[in-house]
Protein backbone atom coordinates (compact mmCIF):
# COMPACT_ATOMS: atom_id res chain seq x y z
CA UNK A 1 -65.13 -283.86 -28.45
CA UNK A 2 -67.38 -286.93 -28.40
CA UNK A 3 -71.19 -284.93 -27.93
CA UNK A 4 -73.85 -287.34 -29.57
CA UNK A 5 -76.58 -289.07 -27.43
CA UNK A 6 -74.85 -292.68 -27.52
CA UNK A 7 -71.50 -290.30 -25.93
CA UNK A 8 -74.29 -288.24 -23.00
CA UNK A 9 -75.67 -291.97 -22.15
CA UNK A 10 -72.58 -293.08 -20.85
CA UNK A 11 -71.26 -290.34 -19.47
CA UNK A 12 -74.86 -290.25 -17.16
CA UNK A 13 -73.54 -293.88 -16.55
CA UNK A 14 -70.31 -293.03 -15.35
CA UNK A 15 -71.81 -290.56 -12.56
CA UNK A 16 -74.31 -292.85 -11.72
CA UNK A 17 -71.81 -295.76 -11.19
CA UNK A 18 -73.53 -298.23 -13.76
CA UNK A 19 -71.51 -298.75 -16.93
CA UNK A 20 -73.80 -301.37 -17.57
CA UNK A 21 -77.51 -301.16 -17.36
CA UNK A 22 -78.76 -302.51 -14.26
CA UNK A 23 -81.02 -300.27 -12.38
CA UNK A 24 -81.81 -297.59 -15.00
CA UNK A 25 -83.07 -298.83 -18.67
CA UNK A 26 -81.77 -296.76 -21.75
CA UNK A 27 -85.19 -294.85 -22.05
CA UNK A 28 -84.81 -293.76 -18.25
CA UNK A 29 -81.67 -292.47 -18.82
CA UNK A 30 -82.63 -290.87 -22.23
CA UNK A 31 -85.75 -289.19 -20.68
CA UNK A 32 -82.97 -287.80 -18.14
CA UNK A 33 -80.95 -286.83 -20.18
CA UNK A 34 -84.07 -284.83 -22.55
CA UNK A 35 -85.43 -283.18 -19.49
CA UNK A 36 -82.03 -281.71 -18.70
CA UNK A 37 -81.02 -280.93 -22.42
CA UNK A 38 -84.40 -278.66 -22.56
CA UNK A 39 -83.43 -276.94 -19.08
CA UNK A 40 -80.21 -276.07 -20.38
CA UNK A 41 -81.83 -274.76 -23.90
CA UNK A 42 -84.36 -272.66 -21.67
CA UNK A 43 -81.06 -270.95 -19.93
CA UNK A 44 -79.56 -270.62 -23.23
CA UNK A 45 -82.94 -268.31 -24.54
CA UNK A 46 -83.05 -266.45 -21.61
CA UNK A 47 -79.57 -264.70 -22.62
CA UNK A 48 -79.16 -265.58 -25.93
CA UNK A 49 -82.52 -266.50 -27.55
CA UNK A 50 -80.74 -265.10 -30.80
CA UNK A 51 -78.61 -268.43 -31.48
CA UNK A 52 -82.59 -269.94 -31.80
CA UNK A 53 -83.32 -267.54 -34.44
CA UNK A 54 -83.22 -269.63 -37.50
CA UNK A 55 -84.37 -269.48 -40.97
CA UNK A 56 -87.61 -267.23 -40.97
CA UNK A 57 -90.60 -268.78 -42.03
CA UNK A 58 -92.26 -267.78 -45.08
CA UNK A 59 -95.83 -268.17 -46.18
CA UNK A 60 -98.76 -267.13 -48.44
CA UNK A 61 -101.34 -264.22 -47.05
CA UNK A 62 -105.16 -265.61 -48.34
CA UNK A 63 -108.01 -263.00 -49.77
CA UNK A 64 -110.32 -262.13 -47.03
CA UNK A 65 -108.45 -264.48 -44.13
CA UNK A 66 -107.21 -262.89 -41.31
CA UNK A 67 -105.80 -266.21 -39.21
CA UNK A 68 -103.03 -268.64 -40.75
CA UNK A 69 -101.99 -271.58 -38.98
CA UNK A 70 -99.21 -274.35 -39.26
CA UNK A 71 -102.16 -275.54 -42.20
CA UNK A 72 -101.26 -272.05 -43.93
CA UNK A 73 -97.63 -272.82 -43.18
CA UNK A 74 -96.96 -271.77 -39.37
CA UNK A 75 -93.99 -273.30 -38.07
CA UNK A 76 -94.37 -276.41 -35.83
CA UNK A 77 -91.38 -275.60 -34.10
CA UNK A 78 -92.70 -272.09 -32.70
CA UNK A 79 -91.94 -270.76 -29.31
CA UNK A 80 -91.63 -267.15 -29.77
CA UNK A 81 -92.40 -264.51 -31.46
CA UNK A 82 -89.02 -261.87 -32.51
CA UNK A 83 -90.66 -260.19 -35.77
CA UNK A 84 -93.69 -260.35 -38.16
CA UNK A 85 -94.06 -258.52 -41.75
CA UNK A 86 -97.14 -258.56 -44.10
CA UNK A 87 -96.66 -257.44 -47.53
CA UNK A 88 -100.74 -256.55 -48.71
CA UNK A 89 -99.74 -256.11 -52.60
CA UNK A 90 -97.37 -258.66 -53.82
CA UNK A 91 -98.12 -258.23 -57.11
CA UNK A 92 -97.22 -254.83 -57.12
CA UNK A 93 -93.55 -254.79 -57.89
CA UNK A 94 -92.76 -251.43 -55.88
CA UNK A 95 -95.01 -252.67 -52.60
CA UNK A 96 -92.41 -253.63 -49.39
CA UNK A 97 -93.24 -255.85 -46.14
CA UNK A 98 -94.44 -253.65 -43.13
CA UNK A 99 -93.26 -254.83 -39.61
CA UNK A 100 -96.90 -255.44 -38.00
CA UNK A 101 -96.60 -254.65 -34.53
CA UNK A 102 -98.42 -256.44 -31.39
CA UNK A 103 -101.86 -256.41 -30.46
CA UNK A 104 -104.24 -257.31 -27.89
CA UNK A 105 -107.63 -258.82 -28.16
CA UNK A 106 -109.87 -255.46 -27.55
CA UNK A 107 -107.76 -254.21 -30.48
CA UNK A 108 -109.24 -257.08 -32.74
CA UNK A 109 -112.64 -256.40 -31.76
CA UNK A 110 -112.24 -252.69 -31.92
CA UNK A 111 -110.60 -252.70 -35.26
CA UNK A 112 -112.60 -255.88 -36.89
CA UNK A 113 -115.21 -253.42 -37.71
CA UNK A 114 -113.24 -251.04 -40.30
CA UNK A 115 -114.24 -252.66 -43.27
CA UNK A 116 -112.14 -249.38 -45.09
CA UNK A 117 -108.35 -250.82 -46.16
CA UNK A 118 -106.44 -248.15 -47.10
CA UNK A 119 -102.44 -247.17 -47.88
CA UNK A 120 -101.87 -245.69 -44.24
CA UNK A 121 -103.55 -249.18 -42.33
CA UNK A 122 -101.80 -251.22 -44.53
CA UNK A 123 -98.94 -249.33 -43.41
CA UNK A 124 -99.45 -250.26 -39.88
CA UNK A 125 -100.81 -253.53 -39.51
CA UNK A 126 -101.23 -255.38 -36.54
CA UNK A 127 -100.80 -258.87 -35.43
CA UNK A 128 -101.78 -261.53 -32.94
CA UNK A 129 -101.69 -264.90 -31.28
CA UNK A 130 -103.65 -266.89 -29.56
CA UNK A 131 -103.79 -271.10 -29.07
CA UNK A 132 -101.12 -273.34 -28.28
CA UNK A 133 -99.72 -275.97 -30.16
CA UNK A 134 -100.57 -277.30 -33.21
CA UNK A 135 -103.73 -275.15 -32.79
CA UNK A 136 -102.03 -272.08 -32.66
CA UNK A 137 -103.00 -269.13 -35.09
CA UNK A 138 -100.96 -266.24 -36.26
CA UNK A 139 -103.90 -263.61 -37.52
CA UNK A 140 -103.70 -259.84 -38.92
CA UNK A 141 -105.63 -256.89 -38.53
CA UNK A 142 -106.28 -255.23 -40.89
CA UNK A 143 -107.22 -258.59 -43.08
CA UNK A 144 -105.27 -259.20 -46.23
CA UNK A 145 -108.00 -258.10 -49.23
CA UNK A 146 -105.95 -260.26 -51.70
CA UNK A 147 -103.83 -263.49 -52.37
CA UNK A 148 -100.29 -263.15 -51.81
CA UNK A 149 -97.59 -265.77 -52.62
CA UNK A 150 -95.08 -265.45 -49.58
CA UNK A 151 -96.23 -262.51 -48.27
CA UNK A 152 -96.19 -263.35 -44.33
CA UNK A 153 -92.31 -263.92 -43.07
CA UNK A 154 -92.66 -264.63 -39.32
CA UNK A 155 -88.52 -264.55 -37.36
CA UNK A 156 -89.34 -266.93 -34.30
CA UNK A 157 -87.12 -268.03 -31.45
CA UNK A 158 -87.66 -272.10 -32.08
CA UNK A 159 -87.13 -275.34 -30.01
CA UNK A 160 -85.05 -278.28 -30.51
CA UNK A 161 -86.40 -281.34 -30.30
CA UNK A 162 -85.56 -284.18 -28.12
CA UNK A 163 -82.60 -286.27 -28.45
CA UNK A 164 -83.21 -289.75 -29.97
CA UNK A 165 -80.65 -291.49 -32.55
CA UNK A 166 -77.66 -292.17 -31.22
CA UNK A 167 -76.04 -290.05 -33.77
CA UNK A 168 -78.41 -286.72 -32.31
CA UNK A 169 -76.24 -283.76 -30.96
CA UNK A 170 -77.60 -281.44 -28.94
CA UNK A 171 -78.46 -277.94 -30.51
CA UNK A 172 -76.55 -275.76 -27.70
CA UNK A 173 -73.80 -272.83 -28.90
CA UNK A 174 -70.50 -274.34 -27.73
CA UNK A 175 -71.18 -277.83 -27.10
CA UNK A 176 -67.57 -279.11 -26.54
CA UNK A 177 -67.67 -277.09 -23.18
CA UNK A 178 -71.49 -277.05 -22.26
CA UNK A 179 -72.78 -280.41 -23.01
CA UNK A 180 -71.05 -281.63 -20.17
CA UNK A 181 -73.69 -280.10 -17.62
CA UNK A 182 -76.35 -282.64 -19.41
CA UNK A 183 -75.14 -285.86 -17.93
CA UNK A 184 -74.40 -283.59 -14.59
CA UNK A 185 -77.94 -283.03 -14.10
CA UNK A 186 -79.25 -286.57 -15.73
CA UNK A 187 -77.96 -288.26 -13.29
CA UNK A 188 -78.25 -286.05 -10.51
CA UNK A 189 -82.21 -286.12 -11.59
CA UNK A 190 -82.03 -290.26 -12.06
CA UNK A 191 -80.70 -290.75 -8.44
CA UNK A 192 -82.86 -288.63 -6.98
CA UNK A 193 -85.78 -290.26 -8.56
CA UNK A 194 -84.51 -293.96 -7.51
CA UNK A 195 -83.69 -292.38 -4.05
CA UNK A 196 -80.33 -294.60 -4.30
CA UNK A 197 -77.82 -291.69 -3.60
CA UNK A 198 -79.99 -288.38 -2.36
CA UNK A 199 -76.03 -287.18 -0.78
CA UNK A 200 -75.06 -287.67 -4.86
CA UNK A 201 -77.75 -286.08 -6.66
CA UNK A 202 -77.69 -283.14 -4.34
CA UNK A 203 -74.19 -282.55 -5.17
CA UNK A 204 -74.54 -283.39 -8.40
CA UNK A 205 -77.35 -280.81 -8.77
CA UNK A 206 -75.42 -278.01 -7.32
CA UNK A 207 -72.60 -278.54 -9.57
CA UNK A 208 -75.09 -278.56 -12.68
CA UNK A 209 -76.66 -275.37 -11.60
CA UNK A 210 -73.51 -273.67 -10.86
CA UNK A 211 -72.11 -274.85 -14.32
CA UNK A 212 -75.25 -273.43 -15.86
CA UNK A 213 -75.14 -270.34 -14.61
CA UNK A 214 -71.86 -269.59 -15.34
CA UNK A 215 -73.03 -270.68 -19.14
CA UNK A 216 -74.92 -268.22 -19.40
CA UNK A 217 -72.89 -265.39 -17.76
CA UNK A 218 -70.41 -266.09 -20.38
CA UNK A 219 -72.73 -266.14 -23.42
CA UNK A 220 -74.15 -262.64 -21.70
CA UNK A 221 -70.54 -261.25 -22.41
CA UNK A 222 -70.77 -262.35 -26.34
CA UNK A 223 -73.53 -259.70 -26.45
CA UNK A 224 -72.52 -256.52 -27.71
CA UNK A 225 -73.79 -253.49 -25.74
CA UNK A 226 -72.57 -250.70 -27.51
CA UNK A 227 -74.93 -251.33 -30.94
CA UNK A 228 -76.78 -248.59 -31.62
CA UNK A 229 -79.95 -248.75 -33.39
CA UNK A 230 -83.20 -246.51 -34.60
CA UNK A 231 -86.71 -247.13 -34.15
CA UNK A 232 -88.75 -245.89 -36.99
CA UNK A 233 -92.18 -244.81 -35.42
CA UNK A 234 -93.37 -243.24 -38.73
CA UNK A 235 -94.77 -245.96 -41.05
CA UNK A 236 -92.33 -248.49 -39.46
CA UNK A 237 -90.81 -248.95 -43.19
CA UNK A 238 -87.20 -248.44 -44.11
CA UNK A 239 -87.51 -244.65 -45.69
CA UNK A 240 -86.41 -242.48 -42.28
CA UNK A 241 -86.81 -239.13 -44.72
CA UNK A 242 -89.82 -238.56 -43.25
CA UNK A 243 -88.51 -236.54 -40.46
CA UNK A 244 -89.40 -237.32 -36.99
């Protein structure tokens, strides 16, 4: 099924009633249909913020620097945060990647001054964010006290970009059925914005949100809820000999 912008431009044409440009310009009716696409992406993550999961990003931990940023290699596509491992020896061929685990501010302060890096802290390392944007930072306590080549891999939930060649799909799971709510709500926003057909837009609006929230009942059912899983609290490594 036809899904690329040049196909979601005239369907938002056909519900507005103007095959042919007249009262809306191409970039009107591409900023519609943007600001929808990114509504529907936002319903998608809060149910299934796995399908945004891609490729995690890898990059290199500096001597003595605790905060990398998308200079150091942090992704410019970042919205959230699913996992973060350090690995603090990479030249040491039997040293593994330890999940590093959330932390707040007080807990930088707090732990900024043990100067002391040792096997156990390693093992539990912490990490934070703070800034937005292309000035956001991903930093580490405790700080990496050598050079590493790839030893940061950050999973992240990312965001697709807007629409723009005509040739641009959107980046939705099961686009044959849900790109159809994009024109739905383009033009429902378009009209309401030129006040031509408030009667339309309302209708069209309901039907958009209705069709979206049935979206994302059935991508809830995809999600298995009989997985079973362990949560290692004891050096958060893969070894669960330990005990408990």
């Amino acid at each position: 099924m036809a899904k690329a912008l040049s196909d979601l431009r005239s369907s938002t044409r056909v519900y507005l009633d103007e095959i042919i440009a007249a009262d809306w310009s191409v970039a009107q009716v591409d900023e519609g249909i943007n600001y929808i696409y990114h509504e529907v992406v936002t319903a998608i993550i809060e149910v299934y913020e796995d399908y945004y999961v891609g490729t995690p990003a890898e990059f290199d931990s500096e001597e003595d620097k605790q905060e990398y940023g998308e200079d150091e290699g942090f992704p410019t596509d970042f919205f959230k945060v699913r996992r973060v491992e350090i690995n603090y020896d990479t030249s040491n061929s039997n040293s593994s990647p330890s999940k590093a685990l959330p932390i707040t501010s007080d807990d930088v302060k707090r732990d900024l001054g043990n100067t002391t890096i040792g096997i156990t802290t390693k093992r539990n390392p912490g990490y934070y964010l703070h800034g937005h944007g292309s000035h956001i930072k991903l930093g580490f306590i405790p700080i990496p006290d050598e050079t590493g080549t790839d030893a940061i891999k950050l999973w992240y939930v990312y965001f697709p970009v807007d629409l723009s060649a005509t040739t641009d799909e959107p980046d939705i799971p099961y686009p044959d059925r849900y790109c159809r709510l994009i024109p739905l709500g383009a033009a429902a926003d378009l009209l309401r914005k030129g006040q031509q057909e408030e009667a339309a837009a309302a209708r069209y609006r309901l039907e958009f949100e209705a069709g979206l929230e049935k979206m994302k009942q059935q991508l809830e059912d995809r999600k298995a809820d009989d997985i079973k899983s362990v949560t290692d609290v004891v050096g958060l490594d893969l070894d669960f000999s330990g005990g408990y």
